[in-house]
Protein backbone atom coordinates (compact mmCIF):
# COMPACT_ATOMS: atom_id res chain seq x y z
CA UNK A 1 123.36 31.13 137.96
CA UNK A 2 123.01 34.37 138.78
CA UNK A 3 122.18 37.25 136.12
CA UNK A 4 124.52 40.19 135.78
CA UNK A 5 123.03 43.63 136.95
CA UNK A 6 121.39 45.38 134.14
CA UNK A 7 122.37 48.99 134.20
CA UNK A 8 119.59 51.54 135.29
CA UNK A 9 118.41 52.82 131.84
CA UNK A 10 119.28 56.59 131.74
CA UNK A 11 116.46 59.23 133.13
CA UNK A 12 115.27 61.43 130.29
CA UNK A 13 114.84 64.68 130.98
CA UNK A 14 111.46 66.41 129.43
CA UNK A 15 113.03 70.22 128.79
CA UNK A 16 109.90 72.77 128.87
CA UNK A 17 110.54 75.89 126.55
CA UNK A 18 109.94 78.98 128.34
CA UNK A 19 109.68 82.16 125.92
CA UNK A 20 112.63 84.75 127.49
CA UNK A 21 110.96 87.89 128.98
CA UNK A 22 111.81 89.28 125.42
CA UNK A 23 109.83 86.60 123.13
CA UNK A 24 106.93 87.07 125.46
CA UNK A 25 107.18 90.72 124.53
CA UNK A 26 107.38 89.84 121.40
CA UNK A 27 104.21 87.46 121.28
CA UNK A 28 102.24 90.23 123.10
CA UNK A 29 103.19 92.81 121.30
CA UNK A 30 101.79 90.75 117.99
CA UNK A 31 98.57 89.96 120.17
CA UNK A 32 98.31 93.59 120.47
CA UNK A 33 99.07 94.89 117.10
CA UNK A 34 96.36 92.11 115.92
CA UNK A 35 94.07 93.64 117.88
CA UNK A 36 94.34 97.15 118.00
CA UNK A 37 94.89 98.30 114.26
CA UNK A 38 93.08 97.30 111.38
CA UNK A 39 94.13 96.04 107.63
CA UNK A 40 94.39 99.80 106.71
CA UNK A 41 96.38 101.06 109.11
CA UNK A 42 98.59 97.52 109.15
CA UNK A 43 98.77 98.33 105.44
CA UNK A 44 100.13 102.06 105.78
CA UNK A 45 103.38 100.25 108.11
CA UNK A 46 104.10 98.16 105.77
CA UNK A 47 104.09 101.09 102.76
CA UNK A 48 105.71 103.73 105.22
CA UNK A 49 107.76 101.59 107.60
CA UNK A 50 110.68 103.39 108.34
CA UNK A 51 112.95 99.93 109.50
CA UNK A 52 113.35 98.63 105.75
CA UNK A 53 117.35 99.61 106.19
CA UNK A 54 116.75 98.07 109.95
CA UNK A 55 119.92 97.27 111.74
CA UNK A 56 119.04 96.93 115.25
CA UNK A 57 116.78 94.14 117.40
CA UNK A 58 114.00 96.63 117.74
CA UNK A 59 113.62 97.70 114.25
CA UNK A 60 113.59 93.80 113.38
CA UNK A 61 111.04 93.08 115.23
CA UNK A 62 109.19 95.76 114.58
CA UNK A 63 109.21 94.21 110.88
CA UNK A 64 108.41 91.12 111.66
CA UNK A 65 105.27 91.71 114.03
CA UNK A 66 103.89 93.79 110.63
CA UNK A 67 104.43 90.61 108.17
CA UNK A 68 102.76 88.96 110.83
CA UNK A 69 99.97 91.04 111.35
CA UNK A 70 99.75 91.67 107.54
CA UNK A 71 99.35 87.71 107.01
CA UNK A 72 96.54 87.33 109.93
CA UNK A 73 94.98 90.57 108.48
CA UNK A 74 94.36 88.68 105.16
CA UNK A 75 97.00 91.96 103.36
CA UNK A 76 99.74 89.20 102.30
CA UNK A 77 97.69 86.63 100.45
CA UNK A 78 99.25 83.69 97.98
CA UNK A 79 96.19 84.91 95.64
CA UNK A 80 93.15 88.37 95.88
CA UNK A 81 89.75 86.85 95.83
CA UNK A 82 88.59 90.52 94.31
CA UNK A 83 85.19 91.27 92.33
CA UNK A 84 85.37 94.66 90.42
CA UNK A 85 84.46 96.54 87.50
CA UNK A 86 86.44 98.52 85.41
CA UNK A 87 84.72 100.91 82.94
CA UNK A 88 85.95 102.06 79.49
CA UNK A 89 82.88 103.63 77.50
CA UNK A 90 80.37 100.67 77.26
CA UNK A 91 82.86 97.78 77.68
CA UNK A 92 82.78 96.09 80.72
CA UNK A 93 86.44 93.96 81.39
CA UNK A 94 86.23 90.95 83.36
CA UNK A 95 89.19 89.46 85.49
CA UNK A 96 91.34 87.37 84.44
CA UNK A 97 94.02 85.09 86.67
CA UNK A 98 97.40 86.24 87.38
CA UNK A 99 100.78 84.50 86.23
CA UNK A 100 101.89 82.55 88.65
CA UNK A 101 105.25 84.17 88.03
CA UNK A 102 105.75 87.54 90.13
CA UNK A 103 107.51 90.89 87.98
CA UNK A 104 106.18 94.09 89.16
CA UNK A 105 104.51 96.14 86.38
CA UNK A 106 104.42 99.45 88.16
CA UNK A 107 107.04 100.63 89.99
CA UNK A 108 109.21 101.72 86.90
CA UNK A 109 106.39 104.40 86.36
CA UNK A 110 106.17 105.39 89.55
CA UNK A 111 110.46 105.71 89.30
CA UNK A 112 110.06 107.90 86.42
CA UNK A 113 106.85 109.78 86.88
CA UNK A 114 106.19 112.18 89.92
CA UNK A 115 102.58 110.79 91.58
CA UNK A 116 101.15 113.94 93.35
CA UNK A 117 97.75 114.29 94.91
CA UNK A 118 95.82 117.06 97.21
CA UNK A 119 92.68 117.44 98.68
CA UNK A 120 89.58 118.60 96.25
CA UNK A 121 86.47 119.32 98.09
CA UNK A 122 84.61 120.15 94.29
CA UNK A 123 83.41 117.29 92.57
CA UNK A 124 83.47 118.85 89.49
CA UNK A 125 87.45 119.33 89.94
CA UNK A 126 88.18 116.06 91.40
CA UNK A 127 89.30 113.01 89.63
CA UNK A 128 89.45 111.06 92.20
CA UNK A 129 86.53 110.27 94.49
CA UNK A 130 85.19 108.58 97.25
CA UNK A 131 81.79 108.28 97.48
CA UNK A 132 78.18 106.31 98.89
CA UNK A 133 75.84 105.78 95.79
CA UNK A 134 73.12 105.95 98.36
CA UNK A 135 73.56 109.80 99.24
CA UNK A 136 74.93 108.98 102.43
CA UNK A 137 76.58 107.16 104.62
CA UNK A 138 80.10 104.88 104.75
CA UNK A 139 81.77 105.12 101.13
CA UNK A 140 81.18 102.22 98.90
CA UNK A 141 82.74 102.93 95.52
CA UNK A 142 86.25 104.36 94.43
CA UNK A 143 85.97 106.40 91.05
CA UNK A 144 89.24 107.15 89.19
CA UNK A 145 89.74 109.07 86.13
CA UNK A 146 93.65 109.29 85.24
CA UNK A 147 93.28 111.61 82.37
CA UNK A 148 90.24 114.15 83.31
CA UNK A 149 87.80 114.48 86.26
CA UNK A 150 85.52 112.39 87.29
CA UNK A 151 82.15 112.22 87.40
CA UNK A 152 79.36 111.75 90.00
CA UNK A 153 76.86 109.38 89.40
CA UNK A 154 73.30 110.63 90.07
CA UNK A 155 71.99 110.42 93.67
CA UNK A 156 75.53 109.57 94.64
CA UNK A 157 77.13 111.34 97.45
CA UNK A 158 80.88 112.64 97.97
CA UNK A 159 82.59 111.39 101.01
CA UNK A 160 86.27 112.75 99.72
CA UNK A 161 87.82 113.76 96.47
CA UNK A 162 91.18 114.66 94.96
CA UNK A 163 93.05 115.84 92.25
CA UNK A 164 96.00 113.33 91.38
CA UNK A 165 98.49 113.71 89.14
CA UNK A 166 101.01 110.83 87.71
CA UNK A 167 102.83 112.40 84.77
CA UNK A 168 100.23 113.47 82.57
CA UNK A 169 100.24 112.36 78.62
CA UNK A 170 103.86 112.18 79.10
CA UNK A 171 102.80 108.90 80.96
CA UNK A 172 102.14 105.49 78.70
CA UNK A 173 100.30 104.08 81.17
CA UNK A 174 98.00 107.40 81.83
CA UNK A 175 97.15 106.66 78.15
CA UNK A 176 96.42 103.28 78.43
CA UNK A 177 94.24 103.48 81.66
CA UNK A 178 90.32 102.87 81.42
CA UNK A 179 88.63 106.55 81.22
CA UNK A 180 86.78 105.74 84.11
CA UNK A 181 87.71 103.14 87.00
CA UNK A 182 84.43 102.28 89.03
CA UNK A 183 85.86 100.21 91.85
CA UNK A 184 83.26 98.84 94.88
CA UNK A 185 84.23 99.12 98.02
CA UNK A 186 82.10 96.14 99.18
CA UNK A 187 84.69 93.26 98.87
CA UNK A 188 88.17 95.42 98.97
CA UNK A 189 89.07 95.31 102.81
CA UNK A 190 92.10 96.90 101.79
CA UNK A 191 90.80 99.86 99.91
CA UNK A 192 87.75 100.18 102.11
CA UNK A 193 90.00 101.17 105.18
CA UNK A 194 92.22 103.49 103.32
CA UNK A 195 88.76 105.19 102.50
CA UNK A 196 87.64 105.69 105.70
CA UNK A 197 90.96 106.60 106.73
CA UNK A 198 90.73 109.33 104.22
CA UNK A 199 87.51 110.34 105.16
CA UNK A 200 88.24 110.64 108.74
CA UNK A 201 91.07 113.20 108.32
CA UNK A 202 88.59 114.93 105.77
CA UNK A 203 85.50 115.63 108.41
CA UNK A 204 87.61 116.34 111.47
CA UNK A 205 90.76 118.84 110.93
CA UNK A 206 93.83 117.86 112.83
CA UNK A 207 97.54 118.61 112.85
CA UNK A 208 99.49 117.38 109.45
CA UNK A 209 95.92 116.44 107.87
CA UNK A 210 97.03 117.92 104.57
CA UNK A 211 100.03 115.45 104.01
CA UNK A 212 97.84 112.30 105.72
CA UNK A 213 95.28 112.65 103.00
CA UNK A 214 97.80 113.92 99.61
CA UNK A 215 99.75 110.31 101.12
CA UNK A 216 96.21 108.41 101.75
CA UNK A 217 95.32 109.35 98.08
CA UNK A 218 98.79 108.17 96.52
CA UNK A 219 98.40 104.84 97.98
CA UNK A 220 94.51 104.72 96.97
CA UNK A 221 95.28 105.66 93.44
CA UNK A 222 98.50 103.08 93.24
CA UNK A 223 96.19 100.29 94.73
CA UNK A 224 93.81 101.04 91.98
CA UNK A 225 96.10 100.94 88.88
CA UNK A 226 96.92 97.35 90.64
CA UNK A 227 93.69 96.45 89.52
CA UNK A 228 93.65 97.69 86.25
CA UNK A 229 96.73 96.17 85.41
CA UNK A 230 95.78 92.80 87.11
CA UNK A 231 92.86 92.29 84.69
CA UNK A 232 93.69 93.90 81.74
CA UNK A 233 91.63 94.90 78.80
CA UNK A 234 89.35 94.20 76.02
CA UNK A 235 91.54 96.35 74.01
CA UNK A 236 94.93 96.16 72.58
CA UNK A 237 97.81 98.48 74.31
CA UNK A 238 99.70 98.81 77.01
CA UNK A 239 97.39 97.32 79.82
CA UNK A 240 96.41 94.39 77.83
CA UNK A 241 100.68 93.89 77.85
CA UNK A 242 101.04 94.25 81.43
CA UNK A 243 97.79 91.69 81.89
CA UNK A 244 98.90 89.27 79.78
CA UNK A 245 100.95 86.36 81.40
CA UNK A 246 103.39 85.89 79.00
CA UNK A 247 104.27 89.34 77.99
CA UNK A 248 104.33 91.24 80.74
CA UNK A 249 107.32 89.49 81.87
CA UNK A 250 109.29 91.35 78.90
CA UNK A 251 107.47 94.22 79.25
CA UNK A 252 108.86 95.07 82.71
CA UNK A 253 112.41 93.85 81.70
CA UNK A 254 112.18 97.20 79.50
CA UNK A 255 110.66 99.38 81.73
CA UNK A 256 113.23 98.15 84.35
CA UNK A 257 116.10 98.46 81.96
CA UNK A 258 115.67 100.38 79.01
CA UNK A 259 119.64 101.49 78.17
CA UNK A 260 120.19 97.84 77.37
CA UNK A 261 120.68 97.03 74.16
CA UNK A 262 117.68 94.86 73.40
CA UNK A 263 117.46 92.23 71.01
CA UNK A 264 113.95 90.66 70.38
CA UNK A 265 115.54 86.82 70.69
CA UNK A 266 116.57 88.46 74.77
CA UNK A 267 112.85 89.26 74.88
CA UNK A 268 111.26 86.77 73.35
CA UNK A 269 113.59 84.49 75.83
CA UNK A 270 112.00 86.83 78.63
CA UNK A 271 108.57 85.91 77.29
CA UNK A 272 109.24 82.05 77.41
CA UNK A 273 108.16 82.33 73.54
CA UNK A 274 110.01 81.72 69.90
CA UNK A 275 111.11 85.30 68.32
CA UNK A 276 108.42 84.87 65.40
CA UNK A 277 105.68 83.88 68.16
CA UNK A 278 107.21 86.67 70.46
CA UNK A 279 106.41 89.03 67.72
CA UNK A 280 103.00 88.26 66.75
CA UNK A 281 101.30 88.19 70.18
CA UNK A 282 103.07 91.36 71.29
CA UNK A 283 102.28 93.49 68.27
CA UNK A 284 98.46 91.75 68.54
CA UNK A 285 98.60 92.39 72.51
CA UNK A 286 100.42 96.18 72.59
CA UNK A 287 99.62 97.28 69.09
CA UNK A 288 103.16 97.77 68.25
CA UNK A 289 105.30 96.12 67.69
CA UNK A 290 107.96 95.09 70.25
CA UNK A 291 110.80 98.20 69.00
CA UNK A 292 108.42 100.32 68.81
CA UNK A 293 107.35 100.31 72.02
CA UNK A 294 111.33 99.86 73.44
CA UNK A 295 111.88 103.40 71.20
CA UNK A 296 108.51 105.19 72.34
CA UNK A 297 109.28 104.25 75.96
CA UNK A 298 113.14 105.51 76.10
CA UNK A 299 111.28 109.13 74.52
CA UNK A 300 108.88 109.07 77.37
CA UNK A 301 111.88 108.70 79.76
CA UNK A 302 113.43 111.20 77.58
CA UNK A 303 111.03 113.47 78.01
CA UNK A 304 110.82 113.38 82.02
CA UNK A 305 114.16 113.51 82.57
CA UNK A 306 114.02 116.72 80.20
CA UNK A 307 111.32 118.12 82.45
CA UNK A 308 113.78 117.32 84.86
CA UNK A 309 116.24 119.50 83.43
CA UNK A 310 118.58 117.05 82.27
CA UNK A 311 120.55 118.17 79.14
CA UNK A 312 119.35 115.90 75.77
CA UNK A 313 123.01 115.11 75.03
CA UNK A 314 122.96 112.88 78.71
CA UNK A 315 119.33 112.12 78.30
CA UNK A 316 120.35 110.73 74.37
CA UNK A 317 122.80 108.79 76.08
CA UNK A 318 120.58 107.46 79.51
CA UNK A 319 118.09 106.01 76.92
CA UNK A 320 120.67 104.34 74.48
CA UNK A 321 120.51 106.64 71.39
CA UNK A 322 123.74 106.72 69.20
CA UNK A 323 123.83 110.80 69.38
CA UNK A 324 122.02 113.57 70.46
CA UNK A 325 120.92 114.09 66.83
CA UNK A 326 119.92 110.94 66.94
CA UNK A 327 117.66 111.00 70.02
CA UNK A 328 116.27 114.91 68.55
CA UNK A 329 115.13 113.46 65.15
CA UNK A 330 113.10 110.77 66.86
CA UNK A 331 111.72 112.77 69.71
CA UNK A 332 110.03 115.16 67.02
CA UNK A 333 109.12 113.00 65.42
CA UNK A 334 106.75 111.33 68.17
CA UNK A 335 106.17 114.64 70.09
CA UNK A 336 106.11 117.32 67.20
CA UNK A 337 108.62 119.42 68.92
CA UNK A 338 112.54 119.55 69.31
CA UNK A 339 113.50 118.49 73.06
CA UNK A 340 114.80 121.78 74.03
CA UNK A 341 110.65 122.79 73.93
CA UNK A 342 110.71 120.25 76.76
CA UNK A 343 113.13 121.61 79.05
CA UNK A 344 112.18 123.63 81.89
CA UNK A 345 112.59 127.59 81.18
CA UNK A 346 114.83 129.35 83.45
């Protein structure tokens, strides 16, 4: 008998990917980038890169290449492995871990409070400074003092200062800061770079030096109320709220929206907590309790937007108050003036 023909089985084809003249562009240009800048300045594109509304190829990539050079640097990190100190009078604060759920805790300040900062060569002036603790050399510690200036430790030299300003009293969390943030340099990559960046454009004078540093110091000073928020405080207030895992979720639900009309069961939802449990740990945490706080926060906004030179009937309104009456009873009563003290004089 004879066996039918089996059929030739069919030749695979092995297909060898070969990156397009563009993705090898791509891939080199990441090389590159890797190599040529450092966390700082990767850190600076990603704060200042213009291609956040990017339409086009270019501008795409352009993004991508920074997440990717952001990840590699160690910037973009699923958790900080960060030692510092924070220094309020005697008490020392330790750090404590973060939620693992994400709500951002500062950018409603930084909505409705102007951050400014300039250049302070005078130590005594400055309240923010760079500095080496040995007298010289690379900086190794970052003091802060939100509400006067800071001071330099004995034997300590100044590498760069500044005067920055974020609102003033006017500013909760101004008032709630440590009076002194000590922050070492030694295991912050992040901060350590912007430093030296700072202190670069301070020894050698070069074209558009003034805006570099007044930027370089916003950034420094924002990266530093990170940390302060991230671990908190031994005392009650408004840090201790933002630090705390299950509050601060509420917390920035009122910052964020503060013309809603609140009820402590939405909050206490917020929280993940009953409305009498909601209640007791936030008057315990922010020693107030929780409409308190919602009222004392829609005055500071008030207040700003009176700065501003906003008129108090559509400030009264912005912040949820019945009337104007209303919102003037309450403002003197937690400012000691009338609003129209507040506005800006022609």
């Amino acid at each position: 008998m004879i066996s039918p023909a089996v059929p030739p089985a069919p030749t695979t084809r092995t297909r060898t990917a070969v990156p397009s003249p563009r993705a090898a562009d791509s891939m080199q240009a990441e090389s590159s980038w890797q190599a040529s800048y450092p966390a700082s300045a990767i850190l600076l594109c990603r704060a200042y890169s213009p291609a956040r509304e990017a339409s086009n190829l270019a501008a795409k990539s352009c993004v991508m290449l920074s997440l990717v050079c952001l990840r590699r640097a160690g910037v973009l990190r699923s958790r900080e492995d960060t030692r510092f100190a924070i220094r309020k009078g005697r008490k020392y604060m330790t750090e404590s871990s973060d939620s693992g759920r994400k709500h951002d805790r500062l950018t409603a300040f930084l909505k409705a409070f102007h951050l400014g900062a300039s250049r302070c060569d005078c130590a005594e002036a400055a309240n923010l400074l760079i500095i080496n603790v040995h007298g010289a050399g690379e900086p190794t510690h970052l003091l802060y003092r939100a509400r006067s200036t800071a001071s330099l430790p004995d034997g300590a030299a100044i590498c760069a200062g500044a005067t920055v300003d974020f609102g003033g009293s006017a500013n909760p969390l101004v008032g709630a800061l440590p009076d002194e943030l000590c922050l070492s340099l030694a295991n912050e990559p992040e901060l350590r770079g912007l430093c030296q960046l700072m202190v670069a454009e301070v020894e050698v004078a070069r074209c558009g030096g003034g805006t570099i540093e007044a930027r370089l110091c916003e950034i420094i000073v924002v990266l530093a109320i990170r940390k302060a928020i991230a671990i908190g405080t031994v005392d009650a207030g408004l840090l201790a709220g933002l630090a705390h895992p299950g509050l601060h979720p509420s917390l920035v639900a009122i910052h964020d929206n503060p013309a809603r009309n609140w009820r402590i069961a939405d909050l206490a939802a917020i929280a993940d907590m009953s409305r009498g449990q909601f209640i007791s740990t936030f008057t315990q945490t922010v020693a107030q309790s929780p409409i308190a706080y919602l009222n004392g926060w829609r005055l500071a906004l008030g207040r700003a937007e009176l700065r501003a030179g906003r008129s108090v009937k559509s400030v009264a309104t912005g912040v949820d108050f019945d009337s104007a009456a209303a919102f003037s009873r309450a403002y003197s009563r937690k400012f000691g003036s009338p609003p129209a003290q507040s506005k800006p004089r022609p």
